[in-house]
N, C-alpha and C. Protein backbone atom coordinates (compact mmCIF):
# COMPACT_ATOMS: atom_id res chain seq x y z
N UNK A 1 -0.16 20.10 5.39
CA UNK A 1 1.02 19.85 4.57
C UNK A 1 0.61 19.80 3.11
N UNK A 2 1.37 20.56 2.50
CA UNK A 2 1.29 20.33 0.69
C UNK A 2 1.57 18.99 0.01
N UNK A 3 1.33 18.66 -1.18
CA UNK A 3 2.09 17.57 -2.01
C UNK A 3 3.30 17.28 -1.84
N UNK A 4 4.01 18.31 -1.87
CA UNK A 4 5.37 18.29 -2.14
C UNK A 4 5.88 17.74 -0.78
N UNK A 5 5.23 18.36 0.27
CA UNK A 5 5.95 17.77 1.69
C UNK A 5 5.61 16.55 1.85
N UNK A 6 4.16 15.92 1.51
CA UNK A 6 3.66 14.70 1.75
C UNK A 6 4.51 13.47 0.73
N UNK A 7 5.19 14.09 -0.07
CA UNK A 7 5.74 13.36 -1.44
C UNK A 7 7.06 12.58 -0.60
N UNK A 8 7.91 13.72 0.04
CA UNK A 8 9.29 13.53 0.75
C UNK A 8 9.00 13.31 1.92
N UNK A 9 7.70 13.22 2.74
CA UNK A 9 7.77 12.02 3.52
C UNK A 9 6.87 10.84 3.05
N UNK A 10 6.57 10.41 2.45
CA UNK A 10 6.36 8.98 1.88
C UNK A 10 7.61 8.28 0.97
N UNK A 11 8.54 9.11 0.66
CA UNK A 11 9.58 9.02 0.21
C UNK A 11 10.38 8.05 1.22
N UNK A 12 10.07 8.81 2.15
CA UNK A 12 11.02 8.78 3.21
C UNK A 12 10.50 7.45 4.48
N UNK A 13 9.60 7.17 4.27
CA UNK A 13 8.79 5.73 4.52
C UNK A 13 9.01 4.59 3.77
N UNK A 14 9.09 4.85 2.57
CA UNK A 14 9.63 3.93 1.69
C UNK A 14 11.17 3.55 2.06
N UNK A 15 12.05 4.40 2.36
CA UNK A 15 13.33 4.31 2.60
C UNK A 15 13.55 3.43 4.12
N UNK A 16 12.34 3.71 5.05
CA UNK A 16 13.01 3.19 6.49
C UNK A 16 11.94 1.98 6.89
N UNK A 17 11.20 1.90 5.98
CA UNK A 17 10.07 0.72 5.96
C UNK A 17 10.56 -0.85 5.36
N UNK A 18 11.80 -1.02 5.55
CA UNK A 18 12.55 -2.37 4.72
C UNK A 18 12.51 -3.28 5.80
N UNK A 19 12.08 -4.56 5.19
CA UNK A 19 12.42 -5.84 5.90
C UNK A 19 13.93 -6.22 5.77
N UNK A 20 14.27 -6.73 6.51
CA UNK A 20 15.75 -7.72 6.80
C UNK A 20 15.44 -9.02 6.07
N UNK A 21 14.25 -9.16 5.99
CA UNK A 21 13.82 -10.58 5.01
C UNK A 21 12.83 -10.56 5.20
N UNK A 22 11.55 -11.43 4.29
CA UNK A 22 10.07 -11.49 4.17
C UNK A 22 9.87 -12.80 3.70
N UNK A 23 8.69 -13.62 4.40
CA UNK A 23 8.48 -14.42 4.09
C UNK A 23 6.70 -14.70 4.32
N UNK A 24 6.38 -16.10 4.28
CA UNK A 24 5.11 -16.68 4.22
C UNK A 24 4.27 -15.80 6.00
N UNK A 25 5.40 -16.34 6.75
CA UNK A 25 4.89 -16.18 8.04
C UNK A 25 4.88 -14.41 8.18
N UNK A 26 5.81 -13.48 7.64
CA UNK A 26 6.13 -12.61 8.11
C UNK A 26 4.55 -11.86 7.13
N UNK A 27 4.30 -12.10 6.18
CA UNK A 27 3.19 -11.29 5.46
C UNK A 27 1.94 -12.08 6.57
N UNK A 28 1.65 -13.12 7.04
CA UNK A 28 0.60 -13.25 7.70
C UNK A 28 0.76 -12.47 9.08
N UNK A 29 1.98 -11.94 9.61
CA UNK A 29 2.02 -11.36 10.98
C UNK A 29 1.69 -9.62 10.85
N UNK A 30 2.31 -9.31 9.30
CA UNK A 30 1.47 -8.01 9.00
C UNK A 30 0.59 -7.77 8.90
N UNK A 31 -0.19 -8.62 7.83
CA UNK A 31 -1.64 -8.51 7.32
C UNK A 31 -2.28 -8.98 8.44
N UNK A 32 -2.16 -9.67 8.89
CA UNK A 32 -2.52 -10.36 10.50
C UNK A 32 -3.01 -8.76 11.32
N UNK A 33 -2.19 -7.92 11.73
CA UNK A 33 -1.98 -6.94 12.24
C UNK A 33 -2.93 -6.09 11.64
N UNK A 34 -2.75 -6.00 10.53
CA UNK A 34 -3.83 -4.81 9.65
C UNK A 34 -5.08 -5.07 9.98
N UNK A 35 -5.51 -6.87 9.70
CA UNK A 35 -6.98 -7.13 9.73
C UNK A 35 -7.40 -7.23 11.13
N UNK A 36 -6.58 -6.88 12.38
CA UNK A 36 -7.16 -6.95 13.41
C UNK A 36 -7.68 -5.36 13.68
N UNK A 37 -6.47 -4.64 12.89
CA UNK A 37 -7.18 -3.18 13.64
C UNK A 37 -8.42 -2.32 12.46
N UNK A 38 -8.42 -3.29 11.69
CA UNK A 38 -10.00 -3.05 10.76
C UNK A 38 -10.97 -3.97 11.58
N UNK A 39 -10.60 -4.95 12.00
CA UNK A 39 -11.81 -5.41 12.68
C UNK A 39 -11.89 -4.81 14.30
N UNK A 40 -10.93 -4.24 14.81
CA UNK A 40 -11.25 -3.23 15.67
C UNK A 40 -12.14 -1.80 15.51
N UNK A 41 -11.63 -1.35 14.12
CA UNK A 41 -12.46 -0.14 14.49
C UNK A 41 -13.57 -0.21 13.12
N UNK A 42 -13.93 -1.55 12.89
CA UNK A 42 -15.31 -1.94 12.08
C UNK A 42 -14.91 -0.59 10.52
N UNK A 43 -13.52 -1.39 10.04
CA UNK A 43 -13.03 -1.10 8.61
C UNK A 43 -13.73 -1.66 7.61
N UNK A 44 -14.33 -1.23 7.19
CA UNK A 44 -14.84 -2.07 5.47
C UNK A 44 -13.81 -2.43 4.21
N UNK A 45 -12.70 -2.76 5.15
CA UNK A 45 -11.37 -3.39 3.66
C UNK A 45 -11.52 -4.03 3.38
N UNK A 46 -10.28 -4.58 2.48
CA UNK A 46 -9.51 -5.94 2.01
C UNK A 46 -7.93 -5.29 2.44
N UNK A 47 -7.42 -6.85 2.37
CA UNK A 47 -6.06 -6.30 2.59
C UNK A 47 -5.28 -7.68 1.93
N UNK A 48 -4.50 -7.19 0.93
CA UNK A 48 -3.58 -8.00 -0.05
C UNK A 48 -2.52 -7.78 0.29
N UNK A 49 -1.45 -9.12 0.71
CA UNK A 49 -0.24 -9.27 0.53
C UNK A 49 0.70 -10.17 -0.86
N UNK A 50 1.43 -9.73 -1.63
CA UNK A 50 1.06 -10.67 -2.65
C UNK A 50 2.85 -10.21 -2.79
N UNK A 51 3.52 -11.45 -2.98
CA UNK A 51 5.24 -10.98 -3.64
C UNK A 51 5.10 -11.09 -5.20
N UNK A 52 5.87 -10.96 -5.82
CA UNK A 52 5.69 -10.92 -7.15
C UNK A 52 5.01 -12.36 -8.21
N UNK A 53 5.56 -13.23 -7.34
CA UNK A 53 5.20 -14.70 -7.87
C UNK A 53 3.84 -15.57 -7.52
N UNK A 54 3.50 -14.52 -6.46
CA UNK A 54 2.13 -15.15 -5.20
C UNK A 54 1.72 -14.37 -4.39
N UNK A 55 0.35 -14.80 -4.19
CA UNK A 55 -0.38 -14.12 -2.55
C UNK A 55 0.27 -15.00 -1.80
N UNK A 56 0.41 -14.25 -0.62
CA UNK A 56 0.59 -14.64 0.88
C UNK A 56 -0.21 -14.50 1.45
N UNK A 57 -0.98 -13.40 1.79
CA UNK A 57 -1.81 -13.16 2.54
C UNK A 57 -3.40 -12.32 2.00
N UNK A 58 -4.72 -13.16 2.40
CA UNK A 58 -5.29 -12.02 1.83
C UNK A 58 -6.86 -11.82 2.47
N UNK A 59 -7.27 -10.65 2.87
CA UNK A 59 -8.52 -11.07 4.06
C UNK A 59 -9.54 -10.08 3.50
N UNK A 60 -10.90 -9.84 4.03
CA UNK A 60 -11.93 -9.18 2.83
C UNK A 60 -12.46 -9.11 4.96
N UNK A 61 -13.09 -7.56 5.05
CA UNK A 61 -13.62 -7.69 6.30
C UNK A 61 -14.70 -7.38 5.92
N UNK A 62 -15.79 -7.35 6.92
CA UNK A 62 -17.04 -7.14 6.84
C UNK A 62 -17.46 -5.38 6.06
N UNK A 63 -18.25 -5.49 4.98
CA UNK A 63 -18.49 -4.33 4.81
C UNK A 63 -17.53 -3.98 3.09
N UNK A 64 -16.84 -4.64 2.96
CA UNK A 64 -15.81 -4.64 1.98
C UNK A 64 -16.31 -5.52 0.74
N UNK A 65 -15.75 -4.79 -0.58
CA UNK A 65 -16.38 -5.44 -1.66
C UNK A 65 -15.83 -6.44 -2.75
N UNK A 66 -16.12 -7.28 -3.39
CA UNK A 66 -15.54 -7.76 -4.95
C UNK A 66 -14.84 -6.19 -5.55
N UNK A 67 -15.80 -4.71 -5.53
CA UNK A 67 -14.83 -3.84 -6.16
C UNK A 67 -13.56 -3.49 -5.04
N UNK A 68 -13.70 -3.62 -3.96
CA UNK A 68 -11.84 -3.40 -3.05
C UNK A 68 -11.08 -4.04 -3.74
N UNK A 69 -11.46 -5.34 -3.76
CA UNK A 69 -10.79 -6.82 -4.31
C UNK A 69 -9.76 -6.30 -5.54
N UNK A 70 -10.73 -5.78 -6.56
CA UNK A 70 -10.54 -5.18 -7.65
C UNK A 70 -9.70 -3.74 -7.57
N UNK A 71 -9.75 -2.98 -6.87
CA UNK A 71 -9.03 -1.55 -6.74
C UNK A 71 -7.53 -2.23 -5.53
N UNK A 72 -7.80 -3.07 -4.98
CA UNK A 72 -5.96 -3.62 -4.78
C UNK A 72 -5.43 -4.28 -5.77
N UNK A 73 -6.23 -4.69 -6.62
CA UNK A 73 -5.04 -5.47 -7.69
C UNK A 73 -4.49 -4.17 -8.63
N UNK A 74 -5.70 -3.28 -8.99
CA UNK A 74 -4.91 -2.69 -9.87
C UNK A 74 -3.65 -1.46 -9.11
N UNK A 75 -4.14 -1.63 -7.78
CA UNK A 75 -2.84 -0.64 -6.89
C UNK A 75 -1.71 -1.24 -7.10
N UNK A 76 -2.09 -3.29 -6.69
CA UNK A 76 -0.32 -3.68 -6.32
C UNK A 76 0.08 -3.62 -8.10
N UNK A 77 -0.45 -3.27 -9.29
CA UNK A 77 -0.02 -3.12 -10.40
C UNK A 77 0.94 -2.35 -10.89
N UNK A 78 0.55 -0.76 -9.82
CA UNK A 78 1.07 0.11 -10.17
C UNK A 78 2.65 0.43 -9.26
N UNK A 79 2.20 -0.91 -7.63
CA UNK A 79 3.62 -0.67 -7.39
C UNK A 79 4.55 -1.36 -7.86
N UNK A 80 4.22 -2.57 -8.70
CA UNK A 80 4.77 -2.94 -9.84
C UNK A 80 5.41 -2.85 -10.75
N UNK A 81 4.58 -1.90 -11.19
CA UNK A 81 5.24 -0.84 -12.23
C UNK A 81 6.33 0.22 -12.05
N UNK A 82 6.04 0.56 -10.77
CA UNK A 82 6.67 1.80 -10.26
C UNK A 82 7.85 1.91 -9.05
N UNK A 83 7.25 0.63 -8.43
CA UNK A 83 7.88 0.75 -7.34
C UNK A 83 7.89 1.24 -6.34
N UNK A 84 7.24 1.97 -6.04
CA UNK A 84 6.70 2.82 -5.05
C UNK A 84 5.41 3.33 -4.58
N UNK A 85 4.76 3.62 -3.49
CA UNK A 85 3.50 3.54 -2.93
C UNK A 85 2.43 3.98 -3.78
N UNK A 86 1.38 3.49 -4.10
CA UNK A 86 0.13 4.24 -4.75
C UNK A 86 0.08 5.59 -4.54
N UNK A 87 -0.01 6.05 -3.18
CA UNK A 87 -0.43 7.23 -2.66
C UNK A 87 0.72 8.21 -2.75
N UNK A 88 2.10 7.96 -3.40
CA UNK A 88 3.32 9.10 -3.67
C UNK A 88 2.46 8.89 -5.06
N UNK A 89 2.16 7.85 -5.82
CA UNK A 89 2.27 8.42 -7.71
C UNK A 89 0.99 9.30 -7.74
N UNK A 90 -0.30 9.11 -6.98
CA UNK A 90 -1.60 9.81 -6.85
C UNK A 90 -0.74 10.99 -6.76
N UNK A 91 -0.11 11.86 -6.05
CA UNK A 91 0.49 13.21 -5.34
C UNK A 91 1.21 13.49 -6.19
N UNK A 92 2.28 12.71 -7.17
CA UNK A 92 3.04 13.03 -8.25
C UNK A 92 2.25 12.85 -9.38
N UNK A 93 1.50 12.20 -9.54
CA UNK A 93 0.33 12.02 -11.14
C UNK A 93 -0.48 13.51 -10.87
N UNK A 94 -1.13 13.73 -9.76
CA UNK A 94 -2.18 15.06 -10.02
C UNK A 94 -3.50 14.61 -10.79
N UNK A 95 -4.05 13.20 -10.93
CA UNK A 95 -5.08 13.37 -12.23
C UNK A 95 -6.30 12.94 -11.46
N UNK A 96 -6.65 14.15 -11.88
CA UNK A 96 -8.39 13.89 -10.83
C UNK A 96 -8.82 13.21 -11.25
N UNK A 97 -9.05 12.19 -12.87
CA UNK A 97 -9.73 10.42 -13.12
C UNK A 97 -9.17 9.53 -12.35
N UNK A 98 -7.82 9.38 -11.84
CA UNK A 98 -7.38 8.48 -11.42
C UNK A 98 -6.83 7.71 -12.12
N UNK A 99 -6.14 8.39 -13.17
CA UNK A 99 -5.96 7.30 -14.82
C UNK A 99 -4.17 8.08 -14.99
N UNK A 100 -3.39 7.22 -15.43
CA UNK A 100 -2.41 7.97 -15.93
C UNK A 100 -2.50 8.33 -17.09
N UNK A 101 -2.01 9.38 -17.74
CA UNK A 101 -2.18 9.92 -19.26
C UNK A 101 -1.68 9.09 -19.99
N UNK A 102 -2.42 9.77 -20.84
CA UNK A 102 -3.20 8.35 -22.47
C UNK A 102 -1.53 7.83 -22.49
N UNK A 103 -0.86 8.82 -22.79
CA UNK A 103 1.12 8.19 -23.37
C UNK A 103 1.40 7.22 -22.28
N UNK A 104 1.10 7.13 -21.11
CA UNK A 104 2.00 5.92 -19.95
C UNK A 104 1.57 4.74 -20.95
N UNK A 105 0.45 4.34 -21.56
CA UNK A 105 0.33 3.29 -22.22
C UNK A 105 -0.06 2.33 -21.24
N UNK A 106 -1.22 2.92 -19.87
CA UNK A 106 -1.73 2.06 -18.66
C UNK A 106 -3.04 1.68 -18.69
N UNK A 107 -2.91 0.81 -18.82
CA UNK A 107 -4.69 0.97 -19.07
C UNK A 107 -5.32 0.71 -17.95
N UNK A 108 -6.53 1.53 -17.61
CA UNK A 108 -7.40 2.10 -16.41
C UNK A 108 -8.04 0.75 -15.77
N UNK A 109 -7.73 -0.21 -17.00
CA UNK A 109 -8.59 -1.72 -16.01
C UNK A 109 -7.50 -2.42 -15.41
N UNK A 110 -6.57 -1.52 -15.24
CA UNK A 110 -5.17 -2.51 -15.00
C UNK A 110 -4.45 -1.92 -13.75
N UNK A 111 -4.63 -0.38 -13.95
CA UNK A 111 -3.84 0.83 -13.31
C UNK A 111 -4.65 1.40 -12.48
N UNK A 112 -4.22 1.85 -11.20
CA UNK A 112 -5.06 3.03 -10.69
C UNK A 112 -4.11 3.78 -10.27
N UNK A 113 -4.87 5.26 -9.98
CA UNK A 113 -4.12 6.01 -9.25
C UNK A 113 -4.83 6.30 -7.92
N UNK A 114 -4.88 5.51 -6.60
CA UNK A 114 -5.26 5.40 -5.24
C UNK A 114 -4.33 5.12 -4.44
N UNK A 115 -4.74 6.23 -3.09
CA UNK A 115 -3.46 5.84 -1.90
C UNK A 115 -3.95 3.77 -1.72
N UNK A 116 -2.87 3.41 -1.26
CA UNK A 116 -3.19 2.32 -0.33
C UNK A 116 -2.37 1.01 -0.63
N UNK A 117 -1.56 1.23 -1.49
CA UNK A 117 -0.28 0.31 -2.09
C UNK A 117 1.14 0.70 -1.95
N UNK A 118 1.46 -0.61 -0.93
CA UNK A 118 3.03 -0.01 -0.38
C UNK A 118 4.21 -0.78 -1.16
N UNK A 119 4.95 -0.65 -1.50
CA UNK A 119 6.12 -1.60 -1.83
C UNK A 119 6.69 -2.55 -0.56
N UNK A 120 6.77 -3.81 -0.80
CA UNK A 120 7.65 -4.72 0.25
C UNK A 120 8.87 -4.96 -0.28
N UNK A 121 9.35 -4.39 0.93
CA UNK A 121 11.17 -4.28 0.52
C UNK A 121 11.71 -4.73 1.32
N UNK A 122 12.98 -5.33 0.91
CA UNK A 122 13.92 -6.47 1.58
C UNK A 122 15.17 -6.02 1.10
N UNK A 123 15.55 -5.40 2.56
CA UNK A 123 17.40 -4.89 2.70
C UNK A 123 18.07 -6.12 1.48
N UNK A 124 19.05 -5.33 0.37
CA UNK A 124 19.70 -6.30 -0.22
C UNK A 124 18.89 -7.11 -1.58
N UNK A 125 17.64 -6.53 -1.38
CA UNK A 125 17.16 -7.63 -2.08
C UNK A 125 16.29 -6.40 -2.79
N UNK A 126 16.01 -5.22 -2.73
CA UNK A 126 15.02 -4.23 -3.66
C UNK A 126 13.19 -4.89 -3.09
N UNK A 127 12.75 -4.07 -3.93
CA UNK A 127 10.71 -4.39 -3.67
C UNK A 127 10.90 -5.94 -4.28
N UNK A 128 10.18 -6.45 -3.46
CA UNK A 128 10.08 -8.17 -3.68
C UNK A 128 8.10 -8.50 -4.15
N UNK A 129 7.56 -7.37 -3.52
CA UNK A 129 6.41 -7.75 -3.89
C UNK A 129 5.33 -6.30 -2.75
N UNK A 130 3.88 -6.26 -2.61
CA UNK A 130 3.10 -5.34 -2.18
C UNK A 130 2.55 -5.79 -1.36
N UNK A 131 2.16 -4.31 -0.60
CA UNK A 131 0.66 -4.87 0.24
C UNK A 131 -0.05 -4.22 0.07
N UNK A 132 -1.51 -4.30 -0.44
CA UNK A 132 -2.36 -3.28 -0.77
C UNK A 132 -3.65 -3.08 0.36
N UNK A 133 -4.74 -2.37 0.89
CA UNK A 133 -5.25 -1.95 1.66
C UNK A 133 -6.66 -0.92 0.52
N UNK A 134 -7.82 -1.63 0.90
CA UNK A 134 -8.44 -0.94 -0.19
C UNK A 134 -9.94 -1.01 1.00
N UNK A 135 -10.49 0.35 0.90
CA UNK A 135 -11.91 0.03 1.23
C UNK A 135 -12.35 1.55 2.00
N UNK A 136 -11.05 2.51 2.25
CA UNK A 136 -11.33 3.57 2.83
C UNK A 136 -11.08 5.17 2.05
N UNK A 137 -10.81 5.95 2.48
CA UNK A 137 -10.14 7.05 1.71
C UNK A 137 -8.92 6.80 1.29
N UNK A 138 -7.83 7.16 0.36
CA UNK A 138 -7.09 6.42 -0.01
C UNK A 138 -5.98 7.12 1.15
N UNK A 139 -5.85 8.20 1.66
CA UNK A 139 -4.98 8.84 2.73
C UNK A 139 -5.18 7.77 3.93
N UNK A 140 -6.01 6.87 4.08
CA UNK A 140 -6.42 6.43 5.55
C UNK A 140 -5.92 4.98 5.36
N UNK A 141 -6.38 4.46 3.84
CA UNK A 141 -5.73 3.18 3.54
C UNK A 141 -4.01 3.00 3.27
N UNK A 142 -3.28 4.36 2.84
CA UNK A 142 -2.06 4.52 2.66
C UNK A 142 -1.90 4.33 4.14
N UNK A 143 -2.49 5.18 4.89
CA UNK A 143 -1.78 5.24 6.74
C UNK A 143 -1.93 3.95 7.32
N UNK A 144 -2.97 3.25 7.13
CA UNK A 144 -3.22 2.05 8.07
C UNK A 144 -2.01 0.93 7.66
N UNK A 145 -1.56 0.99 6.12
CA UNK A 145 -0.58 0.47 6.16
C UNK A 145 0.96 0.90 6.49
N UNK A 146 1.07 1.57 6.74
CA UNK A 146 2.33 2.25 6.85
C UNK A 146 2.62 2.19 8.49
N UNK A 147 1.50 2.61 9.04
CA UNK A 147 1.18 2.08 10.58
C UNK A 147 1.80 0.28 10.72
N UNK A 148 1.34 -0.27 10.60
CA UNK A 148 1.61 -1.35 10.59
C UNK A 148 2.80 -2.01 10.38
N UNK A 149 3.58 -1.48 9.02
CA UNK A 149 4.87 -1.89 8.83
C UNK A 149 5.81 -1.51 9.76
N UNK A 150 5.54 -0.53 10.26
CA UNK A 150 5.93 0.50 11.56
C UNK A 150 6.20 -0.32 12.62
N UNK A 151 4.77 -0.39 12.91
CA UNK A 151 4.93 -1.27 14.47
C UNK A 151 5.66 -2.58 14.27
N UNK A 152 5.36 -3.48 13.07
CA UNK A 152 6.24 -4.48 12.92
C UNK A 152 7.64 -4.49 12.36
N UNK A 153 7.57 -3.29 12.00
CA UNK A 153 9.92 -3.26 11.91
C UNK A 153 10.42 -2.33 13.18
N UNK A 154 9.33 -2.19 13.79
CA UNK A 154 10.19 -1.52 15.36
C UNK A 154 10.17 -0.01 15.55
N UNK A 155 9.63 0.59 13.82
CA UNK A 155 10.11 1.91 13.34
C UNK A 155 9.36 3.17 14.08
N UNK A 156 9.64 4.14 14.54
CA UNK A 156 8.74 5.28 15.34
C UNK A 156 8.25 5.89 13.96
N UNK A 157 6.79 5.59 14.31
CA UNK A 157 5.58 6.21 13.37
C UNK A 157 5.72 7.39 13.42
N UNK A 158 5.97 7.72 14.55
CA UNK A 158 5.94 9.85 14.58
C UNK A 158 7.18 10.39 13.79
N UNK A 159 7.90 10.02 14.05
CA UNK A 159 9.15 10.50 12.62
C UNK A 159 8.82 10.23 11.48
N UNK A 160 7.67 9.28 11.20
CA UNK A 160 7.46 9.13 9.43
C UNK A 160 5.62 9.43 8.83
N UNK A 161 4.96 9.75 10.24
CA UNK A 161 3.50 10.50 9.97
C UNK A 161 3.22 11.19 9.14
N UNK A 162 2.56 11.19 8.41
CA UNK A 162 1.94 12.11 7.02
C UNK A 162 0.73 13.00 8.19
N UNK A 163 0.76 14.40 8.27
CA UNK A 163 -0.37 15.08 9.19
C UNK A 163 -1.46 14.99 9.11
């Protein structure tokens, strides 16, 4: 699949990936979920749940660094900024540094451009806050989360799979 197809379905993940509500318990039953199947198949992540005001959730597995630590904050920055997954603005940015151009006015210790930052969204309520996933290729850290939100909103992964 090209950019363009991978763009309109992450698009399209973003759209069917919404909570009915999010809370303390509900980010530990995700991230919960994430850090079991990194410690199943011996993942070297981190995995950040954080709403706009606070972490909720946040786990470092074996193999994983102070720099993951560091490359999810500046992901959940950019869904921050943007609103939408790390790994759609990487596919819509194009910039092989990983930097947005000099005019966004982002600065590179703040910003990245890496898959692995999802927006947490709440029917009624817009992105409330992120979950970021840092420690693998950024296509594998975008999937492992997207997997996850999946299995925990009920949603069939195969209708929203990136190939």
């Amino acid at each position: 699949m090209n950019a363009v197809g991978d763009i309109a379905i992450i698009a399209e993940q973003e759209k069917a990936l919404v909570f009915p509500s999010f809370d303390e318990a509900t980010a530990f039953a995700v991230g919960s979920a994430i850090r079991e199947q990194g410690l199943k198949h011996g993942l070297p992540i981190v995995v950040d749940i954080q709403t706009w005001d606070r972490p909720l959730f946040y786990a470092a597995l074996p193999g994983s660094t102070g720099d993951n630590a560091n490359w999810a904050r500046r992901k959940r920055n950019v869904v921050k900024a943007f609103l939408k997954s790390t790994y759609r603005m990487v596919l819509e940015q194009q910039s092989e540094d990983r930097t947005f151009k000099v005019g966004a006015g982002l600065d590179p210790a703040d910003y990245v451009l890496a898959g692995g930052g999802f927006p947490l969204t709440v029917r009624g309520a817009g992105v409330i806050g992120v979950i970021a996933v840092s420690g693998l290729p950024e296509r594998e850290d975008h999937k492992i989360v997207v997997a996850a939100l999946a299995e925990y909103l009920g949603v069939d992964l195969n209708t929203l799979a990136l190939s």
